[in-house]
C-alpha atoms as a PDB file:
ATOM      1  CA  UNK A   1      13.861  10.418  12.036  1.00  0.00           C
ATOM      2  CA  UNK A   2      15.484   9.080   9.190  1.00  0.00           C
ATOM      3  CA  UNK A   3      18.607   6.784   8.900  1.00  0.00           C
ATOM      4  CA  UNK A   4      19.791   9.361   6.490  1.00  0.00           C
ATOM      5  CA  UNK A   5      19.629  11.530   8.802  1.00  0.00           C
ATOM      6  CA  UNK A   6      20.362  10.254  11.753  1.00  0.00           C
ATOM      7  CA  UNK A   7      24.205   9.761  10.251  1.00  0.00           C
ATOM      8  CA  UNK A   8      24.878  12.477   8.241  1.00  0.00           C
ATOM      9  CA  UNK A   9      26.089  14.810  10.502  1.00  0.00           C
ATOM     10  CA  UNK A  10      28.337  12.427  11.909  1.00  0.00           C
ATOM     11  CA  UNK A  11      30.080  11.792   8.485  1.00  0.00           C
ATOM     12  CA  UNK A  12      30.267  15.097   7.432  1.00  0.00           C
ATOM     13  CA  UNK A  13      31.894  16.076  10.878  1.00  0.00           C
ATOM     14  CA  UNK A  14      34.196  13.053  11.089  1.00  0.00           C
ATOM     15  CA  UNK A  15      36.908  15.066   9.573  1.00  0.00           C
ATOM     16  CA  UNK A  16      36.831  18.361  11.404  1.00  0.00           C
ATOM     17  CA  UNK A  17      36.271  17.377  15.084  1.00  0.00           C
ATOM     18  CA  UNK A  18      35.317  13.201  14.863  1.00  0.00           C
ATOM     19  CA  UNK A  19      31.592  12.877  15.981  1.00  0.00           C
ATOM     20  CA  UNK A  20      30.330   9.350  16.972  1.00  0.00           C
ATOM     21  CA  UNK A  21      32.590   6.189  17.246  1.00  0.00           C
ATOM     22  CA  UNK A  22      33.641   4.558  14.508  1.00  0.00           C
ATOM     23  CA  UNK A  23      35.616   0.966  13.634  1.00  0.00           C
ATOM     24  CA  UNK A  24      36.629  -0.176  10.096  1.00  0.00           C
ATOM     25  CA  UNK A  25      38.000   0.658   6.918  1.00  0.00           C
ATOM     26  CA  UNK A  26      39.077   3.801   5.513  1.00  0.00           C
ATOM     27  CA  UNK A  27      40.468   5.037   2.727  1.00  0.00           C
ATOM     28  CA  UNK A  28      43.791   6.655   1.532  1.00  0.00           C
ATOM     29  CA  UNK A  29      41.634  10.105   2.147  1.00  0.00           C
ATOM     30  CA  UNK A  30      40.592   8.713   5.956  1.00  0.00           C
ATOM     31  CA  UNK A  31      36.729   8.456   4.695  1.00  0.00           C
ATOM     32  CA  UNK A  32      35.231   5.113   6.053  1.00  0.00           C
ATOM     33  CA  UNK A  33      35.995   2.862   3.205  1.00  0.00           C
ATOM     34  CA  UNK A  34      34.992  -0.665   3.183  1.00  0.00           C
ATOM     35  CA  UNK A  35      33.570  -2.788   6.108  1.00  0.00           C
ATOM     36  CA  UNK A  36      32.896  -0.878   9.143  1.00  0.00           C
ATOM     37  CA  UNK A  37      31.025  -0.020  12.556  1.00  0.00           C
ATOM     38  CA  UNK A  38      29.975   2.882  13.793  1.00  0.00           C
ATOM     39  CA  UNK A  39      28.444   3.930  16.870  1.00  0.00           C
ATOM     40  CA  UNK A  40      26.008   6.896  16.168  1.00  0.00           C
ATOM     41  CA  UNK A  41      25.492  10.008  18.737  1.00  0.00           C
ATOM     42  CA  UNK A  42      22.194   9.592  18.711  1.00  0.00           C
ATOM     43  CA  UNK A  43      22.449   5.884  19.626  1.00  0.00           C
ATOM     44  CA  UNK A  44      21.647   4.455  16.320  1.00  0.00           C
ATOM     45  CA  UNK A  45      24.082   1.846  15.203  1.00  0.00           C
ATOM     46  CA  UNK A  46      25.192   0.982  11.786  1.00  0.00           C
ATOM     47  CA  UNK A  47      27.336  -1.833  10.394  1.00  0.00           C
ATOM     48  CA  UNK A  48      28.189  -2.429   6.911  1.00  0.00           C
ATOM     49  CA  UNK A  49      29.836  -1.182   3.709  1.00  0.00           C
ATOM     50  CA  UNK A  50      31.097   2.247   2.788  1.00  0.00           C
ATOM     51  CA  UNK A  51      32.477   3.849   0.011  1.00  0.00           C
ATOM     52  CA  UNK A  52      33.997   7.117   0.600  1.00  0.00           C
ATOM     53  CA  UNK A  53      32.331   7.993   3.726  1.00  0.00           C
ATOM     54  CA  UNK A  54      28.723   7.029   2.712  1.00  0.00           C
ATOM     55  CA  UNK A  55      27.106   4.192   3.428  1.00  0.00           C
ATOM     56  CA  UNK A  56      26.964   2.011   0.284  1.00  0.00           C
ATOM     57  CA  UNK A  57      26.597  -1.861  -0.546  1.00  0.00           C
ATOM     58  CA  UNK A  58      25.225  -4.035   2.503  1.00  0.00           C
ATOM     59  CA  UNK A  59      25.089  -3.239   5.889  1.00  0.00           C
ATOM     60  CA  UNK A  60      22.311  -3.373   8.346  1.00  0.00           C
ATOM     61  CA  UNK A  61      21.453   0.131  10.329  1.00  0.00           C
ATOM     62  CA  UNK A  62      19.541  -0.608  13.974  1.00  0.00           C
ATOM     63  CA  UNK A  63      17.514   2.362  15.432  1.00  0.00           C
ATOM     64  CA  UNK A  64      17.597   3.272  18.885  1.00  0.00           C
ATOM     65  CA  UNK A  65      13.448   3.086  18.790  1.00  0.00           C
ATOM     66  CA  UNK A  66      13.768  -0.917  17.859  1.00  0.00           C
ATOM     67  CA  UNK A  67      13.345  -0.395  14.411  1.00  0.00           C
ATOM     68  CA  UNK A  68      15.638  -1.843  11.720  1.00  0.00           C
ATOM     69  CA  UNK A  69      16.745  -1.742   8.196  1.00  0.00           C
ATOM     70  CA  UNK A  70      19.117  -4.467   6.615  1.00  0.00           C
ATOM     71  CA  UNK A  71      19.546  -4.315   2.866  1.00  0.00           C
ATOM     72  CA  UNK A  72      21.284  -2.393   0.191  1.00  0.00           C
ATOM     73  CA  UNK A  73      22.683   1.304   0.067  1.00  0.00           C
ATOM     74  CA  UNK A  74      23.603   3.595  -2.176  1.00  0.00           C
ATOM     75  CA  UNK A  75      25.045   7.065  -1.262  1.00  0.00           C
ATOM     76  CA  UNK A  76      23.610   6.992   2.155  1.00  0.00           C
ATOM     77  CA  UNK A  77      20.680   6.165   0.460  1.00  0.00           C
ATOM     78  CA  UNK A  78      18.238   2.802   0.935  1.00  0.00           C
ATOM     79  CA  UNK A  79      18.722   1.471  -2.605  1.00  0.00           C
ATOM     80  CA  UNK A  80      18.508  -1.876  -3.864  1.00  0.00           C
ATOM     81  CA  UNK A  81      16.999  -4.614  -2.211  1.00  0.00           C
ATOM     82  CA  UNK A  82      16.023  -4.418   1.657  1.00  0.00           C
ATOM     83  CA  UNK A  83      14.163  -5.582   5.100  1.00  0.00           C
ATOM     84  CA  UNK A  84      12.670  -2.728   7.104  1.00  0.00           C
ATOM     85  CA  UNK A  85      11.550  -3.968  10.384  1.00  0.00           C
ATOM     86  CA  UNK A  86       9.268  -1.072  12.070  1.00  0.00           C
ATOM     87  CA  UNK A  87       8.985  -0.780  15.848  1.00  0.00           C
ATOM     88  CA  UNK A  88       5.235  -1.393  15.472  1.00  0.00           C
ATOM     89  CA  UNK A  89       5.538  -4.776  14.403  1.00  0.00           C
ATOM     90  CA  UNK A  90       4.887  -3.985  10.736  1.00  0.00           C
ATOM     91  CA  UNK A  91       7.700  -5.285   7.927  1.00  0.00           C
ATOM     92  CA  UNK A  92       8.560  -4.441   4.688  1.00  0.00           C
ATOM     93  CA  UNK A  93      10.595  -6.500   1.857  1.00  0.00           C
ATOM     94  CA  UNK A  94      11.576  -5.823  -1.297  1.00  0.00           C
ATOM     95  CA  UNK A  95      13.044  -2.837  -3.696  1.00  0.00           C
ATOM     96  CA  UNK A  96      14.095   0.720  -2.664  1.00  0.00           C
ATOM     97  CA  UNK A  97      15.109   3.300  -4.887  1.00  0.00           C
ATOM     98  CA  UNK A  98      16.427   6.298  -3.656  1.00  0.00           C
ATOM     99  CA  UNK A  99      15.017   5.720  -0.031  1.00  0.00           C
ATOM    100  CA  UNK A 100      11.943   5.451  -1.411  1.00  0.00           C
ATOM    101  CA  UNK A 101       9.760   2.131  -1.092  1.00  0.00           C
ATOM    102  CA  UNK A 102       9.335   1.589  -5.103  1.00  0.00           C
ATOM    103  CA  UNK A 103       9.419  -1.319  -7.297  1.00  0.00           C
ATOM    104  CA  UNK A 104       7.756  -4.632  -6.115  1.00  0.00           C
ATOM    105  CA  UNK A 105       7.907  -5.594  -2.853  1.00  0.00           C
ATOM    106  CA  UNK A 106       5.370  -6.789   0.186  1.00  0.00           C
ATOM    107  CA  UNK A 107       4.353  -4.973   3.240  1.00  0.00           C
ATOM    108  CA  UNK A 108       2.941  -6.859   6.483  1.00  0.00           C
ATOM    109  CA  UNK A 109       0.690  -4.722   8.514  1.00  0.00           C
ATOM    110  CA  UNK A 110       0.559  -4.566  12.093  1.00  0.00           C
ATOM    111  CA  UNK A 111      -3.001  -5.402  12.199  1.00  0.00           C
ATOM    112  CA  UNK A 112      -2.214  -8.583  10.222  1.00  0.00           C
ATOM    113  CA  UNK A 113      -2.918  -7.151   6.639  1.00  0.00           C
ATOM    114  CA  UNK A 114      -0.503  -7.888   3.659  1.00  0.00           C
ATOM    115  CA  UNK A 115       0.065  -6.084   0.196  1.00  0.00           C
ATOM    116  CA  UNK A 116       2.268  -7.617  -2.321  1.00  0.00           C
ATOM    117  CA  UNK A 117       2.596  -6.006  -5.343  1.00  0.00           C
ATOM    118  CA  UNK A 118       4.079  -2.465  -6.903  1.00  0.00           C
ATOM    119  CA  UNK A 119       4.955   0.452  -5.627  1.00  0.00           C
ATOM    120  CA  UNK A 120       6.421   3.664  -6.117  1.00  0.00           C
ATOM    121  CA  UNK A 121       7.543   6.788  -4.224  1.00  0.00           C
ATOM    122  CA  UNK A 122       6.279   4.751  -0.712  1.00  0.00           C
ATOM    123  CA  UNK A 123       2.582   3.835  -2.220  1.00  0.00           C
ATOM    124  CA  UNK A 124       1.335   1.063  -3.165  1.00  0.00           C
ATOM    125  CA  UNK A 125       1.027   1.962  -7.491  1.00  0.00           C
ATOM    126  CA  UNK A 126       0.329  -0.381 -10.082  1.00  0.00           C
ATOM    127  CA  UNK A 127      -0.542  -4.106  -9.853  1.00  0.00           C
ATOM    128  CA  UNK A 128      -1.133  -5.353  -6.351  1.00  0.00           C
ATOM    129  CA  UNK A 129      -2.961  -8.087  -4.379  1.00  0.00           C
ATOM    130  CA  UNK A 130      -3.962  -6.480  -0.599  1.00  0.00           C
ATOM    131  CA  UNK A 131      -5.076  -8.892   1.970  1.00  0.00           C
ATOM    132  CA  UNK A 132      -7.698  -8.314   5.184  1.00  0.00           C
ATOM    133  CA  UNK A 133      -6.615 -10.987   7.825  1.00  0.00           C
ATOM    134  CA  UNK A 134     -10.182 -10.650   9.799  1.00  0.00           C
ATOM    135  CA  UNK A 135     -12.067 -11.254   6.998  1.00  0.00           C
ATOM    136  CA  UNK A 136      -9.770 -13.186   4.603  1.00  0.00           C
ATOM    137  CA  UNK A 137     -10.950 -11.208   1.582  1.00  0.00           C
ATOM    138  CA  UNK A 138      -8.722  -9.994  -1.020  1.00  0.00           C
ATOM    139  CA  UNK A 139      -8.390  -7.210  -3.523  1.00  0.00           C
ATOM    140  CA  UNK A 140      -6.692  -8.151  -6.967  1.00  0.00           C
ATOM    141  CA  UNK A 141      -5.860  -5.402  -8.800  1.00  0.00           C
ATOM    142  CA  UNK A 142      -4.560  -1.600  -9.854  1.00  0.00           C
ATOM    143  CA  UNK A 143      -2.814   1.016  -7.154  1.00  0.00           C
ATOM    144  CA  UNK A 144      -2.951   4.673  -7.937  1.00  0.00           C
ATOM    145  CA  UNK A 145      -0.664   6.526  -5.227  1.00  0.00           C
ATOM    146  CA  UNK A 146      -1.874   3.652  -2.419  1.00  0.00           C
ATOM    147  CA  UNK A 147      -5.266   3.999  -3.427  1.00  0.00           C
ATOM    148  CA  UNK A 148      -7.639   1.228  -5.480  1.00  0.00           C
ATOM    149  CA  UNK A 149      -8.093   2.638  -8.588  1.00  0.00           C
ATOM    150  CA  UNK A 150      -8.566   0.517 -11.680  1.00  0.00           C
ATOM    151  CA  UNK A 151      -9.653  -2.741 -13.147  1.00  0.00           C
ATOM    152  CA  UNK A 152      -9.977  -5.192 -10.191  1.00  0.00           C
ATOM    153  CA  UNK A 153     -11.049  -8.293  -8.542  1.00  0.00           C
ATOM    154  CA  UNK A 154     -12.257  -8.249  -4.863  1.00  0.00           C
ATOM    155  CA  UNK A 155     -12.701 -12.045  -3.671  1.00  0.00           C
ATOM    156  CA  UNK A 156     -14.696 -12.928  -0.437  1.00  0.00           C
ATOM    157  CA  UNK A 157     -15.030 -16.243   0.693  1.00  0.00           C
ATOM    158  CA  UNK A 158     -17.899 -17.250  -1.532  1.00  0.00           C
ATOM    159  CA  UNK A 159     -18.254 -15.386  -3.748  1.00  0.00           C
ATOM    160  CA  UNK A 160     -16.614 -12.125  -5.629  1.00  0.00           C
ATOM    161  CA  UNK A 161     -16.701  -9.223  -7.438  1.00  0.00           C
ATOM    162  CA  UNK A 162     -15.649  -8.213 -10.741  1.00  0.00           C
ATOM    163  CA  UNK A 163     -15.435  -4.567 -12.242  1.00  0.00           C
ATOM    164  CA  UNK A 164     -13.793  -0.937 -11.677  1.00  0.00           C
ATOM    165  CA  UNK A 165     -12.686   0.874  -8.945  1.00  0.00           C
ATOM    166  CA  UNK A 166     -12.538   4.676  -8.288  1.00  0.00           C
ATOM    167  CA  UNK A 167     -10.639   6.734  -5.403  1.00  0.00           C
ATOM    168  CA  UNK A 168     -11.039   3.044  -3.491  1.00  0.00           C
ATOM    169  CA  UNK A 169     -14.653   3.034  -4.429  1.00  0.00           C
ATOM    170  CA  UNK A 170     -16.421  -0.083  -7.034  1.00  0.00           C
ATOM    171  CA  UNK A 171     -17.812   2.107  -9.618  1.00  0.00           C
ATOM    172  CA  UNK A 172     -19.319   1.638 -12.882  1.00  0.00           C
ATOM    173  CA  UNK A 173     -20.504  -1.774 -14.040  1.00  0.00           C
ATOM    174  CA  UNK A 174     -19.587  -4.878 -13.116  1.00  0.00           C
ATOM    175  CA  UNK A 175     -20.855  -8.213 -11.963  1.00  0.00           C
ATOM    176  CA  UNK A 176     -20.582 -10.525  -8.865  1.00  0.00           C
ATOM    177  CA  UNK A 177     -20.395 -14.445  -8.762  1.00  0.00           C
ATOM    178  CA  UNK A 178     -21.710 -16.426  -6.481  1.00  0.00           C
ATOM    179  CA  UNK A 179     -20.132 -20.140  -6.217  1.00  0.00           C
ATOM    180  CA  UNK A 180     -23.484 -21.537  -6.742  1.00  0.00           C
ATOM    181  CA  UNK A 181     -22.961 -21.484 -10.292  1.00  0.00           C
ATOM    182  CA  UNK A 182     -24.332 -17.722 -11.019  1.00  0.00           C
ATOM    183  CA  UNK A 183     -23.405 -14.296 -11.935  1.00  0.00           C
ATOM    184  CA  UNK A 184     -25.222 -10.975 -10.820  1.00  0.00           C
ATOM    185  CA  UNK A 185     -24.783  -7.914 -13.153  1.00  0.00           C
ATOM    186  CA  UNK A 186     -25.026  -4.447 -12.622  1.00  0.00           C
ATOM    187  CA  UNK A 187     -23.486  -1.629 -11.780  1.00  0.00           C
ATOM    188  CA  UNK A 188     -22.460   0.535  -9.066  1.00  0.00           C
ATOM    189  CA  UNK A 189     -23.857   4.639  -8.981  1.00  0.00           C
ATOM    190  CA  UNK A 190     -22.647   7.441  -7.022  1.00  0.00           C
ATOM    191  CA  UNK A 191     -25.803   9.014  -5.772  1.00  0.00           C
ATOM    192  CA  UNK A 192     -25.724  12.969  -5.658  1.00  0.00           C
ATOM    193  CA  UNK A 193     -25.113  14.381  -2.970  1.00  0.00           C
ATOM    194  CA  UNK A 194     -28.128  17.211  -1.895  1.00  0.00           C
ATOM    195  CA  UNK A 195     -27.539  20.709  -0.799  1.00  0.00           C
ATOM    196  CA  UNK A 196     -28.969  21.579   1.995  1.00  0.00           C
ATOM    197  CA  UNK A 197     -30.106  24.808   2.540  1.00  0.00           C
ATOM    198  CA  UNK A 198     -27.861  26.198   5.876  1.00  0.00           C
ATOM    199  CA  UNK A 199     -24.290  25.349   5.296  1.00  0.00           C
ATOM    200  CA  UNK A 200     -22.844  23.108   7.739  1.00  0.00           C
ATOM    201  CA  UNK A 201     -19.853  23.901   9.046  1.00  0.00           C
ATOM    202  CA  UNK A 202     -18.165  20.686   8.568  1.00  0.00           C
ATOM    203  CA  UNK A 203     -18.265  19.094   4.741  1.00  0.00           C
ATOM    204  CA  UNK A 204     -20.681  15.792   4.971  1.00  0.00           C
ATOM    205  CA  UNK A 205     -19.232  13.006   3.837  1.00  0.00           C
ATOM    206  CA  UNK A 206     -19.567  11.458   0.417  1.00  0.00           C
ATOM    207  CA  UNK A 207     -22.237   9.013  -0.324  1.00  0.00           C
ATOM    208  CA  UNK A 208     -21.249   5.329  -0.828  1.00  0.00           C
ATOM    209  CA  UNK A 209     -22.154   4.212  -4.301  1.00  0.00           C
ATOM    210  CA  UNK A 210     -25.317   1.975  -4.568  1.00  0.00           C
ATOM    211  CA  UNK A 211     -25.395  -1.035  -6.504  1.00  0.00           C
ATOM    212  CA  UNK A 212     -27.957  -1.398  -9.260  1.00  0.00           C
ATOM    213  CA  UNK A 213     -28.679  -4.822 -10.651  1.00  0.00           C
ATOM    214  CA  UNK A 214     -29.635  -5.131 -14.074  1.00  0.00           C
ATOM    215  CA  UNK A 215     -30.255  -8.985 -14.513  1.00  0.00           C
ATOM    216  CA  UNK A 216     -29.047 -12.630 -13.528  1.00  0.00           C
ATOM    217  CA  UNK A 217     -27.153 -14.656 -15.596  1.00  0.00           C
ATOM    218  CA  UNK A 218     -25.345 -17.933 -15.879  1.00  0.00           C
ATOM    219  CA  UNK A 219     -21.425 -18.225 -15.255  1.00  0.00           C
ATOM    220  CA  UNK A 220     -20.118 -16.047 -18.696  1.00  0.00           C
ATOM    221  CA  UNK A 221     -16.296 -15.564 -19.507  1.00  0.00           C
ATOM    222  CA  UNK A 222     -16.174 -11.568 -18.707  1.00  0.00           C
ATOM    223  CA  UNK A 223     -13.535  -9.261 -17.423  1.00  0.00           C
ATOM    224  CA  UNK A 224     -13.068  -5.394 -16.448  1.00  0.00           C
ATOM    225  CA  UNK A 225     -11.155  -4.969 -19.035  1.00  0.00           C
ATOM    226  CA  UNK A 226     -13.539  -6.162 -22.009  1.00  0.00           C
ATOM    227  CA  UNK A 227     -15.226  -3.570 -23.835  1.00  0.00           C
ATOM    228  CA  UNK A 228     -18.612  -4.989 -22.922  1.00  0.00           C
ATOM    229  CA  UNK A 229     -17.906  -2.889 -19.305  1.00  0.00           C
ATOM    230  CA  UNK A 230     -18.343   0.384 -21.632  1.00  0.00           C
ATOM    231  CA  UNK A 231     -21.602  -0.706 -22.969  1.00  0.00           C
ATOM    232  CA  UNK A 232     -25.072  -0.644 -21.125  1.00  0.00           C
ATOM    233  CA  UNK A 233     -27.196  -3.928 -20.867  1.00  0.00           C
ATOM    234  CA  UNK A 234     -30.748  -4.027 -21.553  1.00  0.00           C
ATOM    235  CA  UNK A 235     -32.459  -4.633 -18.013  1.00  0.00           C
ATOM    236  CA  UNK A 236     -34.004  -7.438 -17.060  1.00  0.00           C
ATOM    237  CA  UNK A 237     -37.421  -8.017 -15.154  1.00  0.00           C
ATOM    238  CA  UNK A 238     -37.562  -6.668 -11.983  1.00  0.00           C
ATOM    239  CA  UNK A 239     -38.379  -9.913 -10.381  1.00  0.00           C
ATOM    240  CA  UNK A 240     -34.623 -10.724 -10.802  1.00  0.00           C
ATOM    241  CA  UNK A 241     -33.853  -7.159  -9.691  1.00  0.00           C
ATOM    242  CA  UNK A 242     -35.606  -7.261  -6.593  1.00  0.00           C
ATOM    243  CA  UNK A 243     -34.726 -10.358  -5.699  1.00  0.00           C
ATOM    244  CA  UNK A 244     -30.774  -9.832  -6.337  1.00  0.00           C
ATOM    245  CA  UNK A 245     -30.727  -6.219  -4.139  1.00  0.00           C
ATOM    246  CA  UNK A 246     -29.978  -8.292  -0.921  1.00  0.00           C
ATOM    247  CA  UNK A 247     -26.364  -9.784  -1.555  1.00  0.00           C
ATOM    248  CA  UNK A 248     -24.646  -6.684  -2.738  1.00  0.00           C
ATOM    249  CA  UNK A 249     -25.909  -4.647   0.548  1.00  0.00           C
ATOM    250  CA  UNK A 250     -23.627  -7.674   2.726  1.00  0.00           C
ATOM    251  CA  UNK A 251     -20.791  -6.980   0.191  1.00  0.00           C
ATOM    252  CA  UNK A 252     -20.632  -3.165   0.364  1.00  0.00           C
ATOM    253  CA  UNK A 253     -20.956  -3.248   4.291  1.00  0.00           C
ATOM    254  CA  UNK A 254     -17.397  -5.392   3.711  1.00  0.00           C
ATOM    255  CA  UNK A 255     -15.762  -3.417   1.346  1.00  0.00           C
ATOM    256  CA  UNK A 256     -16.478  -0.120   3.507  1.00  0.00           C
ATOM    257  CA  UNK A 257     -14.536  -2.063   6.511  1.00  0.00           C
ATOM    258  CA  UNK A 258     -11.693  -3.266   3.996  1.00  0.00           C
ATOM    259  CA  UNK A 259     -11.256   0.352   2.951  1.00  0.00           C
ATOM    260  CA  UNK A 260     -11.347   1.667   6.779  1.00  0.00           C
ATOM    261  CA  UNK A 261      -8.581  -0.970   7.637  1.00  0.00           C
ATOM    262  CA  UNK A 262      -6.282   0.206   4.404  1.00  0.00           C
ATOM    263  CA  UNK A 263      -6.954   3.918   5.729  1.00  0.00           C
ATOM    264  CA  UNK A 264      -5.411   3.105   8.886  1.00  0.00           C
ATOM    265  CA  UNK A 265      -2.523   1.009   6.884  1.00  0.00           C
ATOM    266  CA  UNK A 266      -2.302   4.026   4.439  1.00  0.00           C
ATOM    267  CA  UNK A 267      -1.729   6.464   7.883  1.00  0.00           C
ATOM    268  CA  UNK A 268       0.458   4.256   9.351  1.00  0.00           C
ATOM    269  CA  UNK A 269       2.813   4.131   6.058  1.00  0.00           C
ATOM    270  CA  UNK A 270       2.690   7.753   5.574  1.00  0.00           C
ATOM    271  CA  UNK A 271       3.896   8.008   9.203  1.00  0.00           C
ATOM    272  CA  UNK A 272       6.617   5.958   8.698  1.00  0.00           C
ATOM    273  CA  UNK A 273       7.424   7.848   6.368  1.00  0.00           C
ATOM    274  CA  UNK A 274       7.741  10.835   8.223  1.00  0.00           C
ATOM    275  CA  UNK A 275       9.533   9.050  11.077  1.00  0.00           C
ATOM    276  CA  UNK A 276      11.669   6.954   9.099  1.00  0.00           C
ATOM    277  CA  UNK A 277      12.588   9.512   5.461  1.00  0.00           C
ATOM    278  CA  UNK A 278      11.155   6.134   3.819  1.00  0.00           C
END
């Protein structure tokens, strides 16, 4: 269900038969014009501006199911700058375009996670910081259609990591560093997957990637987006290696979780918008 929706027959009956109830403004033409109230069949409520029998300006529209949007409208159309207040618990501020969560605004989860950053046609797209409550980690960095993709940072409590994601996955090289004053480099590898020889009838899944250290270094001024990420390091003894494996494996085992939680967020907004038209 859809605010859109959910009043659109009633304004494009009001003329031949007068469907819901309705107090306010009108026009020369009888259209609700101005500041008005209406009373929806459905028992949705709105009160607000119109402009020749849309919903347009302010106005704050309350849905039967406890959820509620109060913001700007354009055309019957969430547009501007606006609150959505989900029955769930979960809240959204910030831009709308078209009905459409897109621009910059921040979402609070129901499970206590928060993303602030861009978005665009409902995902989260473009720069974005996305909070885990349980954990207090954070990821810094690029959206593609509500998925990490990009140059990015992903800071733990002690310690963080530094390099590229793919499809929500680190991949590629990289580095982590540790607050005791050290940096581990590397890089993360997708392993191959092996055919097996029945066919199951269920795909497996894909492999995590497996991080690969290549030596231990001092704190260095570095970023994802220096070319240095393009170009392989000469590896260093495998003393360092072996003794570096064991902090990534911790690390991985919380960015599988983080990714889990924004699965359920990423369900829970693409719900939303099927309930909701946005």
């Amino acid at each position: 269900m859809s605010d859109l929706g959910s009043e659109e027959g009633s304004e494009a009956g009001e003329a031949a038969g007068g469907i819901g109830e309705y107090e306010g403004g009108r026009n020369s033409e009888g259209q609700r014009h101005g500041f008005g109230k209406a009373q929806l069949p459905n028992g949705d409520t709105y009160e607000g501006e119109y402009e020749c029998g849309l919903r347009s300006g302010h106005g704050t529209y309350r849905f039967k199911n406890g959820a509620i949007y109060t913001g700007d409208y354009l055309q019957n159309k969430k547009h501007g700058k606006g609150v959505f207040f989900y029955p769930d618990g979960s809240k959204y501020a910030g831009d709308w375009v078209h009905d459409q969560r897109q621009g910059y605004g921040e979402y609070l989860y129901a499970n206590g996670d928060t993303y602030t950053g861009e978005w665009a046609n409902n995902k989260r797209h473009g720069q974005g910081t996305y909070v885990y409550k349980d954990t207090g980690s954070k990821y810094v960095g690029c959206w593609v259609n509500g998925i990490q993709d990009g140059p990015a940072e992903l800071i733990h409590l002690n310690h963080r990591f530094k390099g590229r994601f793919l499809n929500g996955k680190p991949l590629g090289r990289g580095k982590f560093i540790f607050d005791i004053g050290c940096e581990q480099h590397g890089e993360y590898i997708q392993p191959v997957q092996e055919k097996e020889e029945e066919e199951d009838e269920e795909p497996p899944l894909p492999l995590e990637p497996i991080w690969k250290v290549s030596e231990i270094t001092e704190l260095t001024p570095w970023s994802p987006h220096d070319e240095e990420l393009l170009e392989p390091r000469e590896a260093a003894g495998a003393a360092a290696t072996d003794e570096a494996v064991s902090h990534p494996t911790s690390d991985a085992g919380e960015e599988g979780e983080g990714r889990q939680e924004e699965e359920v967020n990423q369900d829970q907004e693409d719900q939303e918008i099927t309930d909701f038209g946005g």
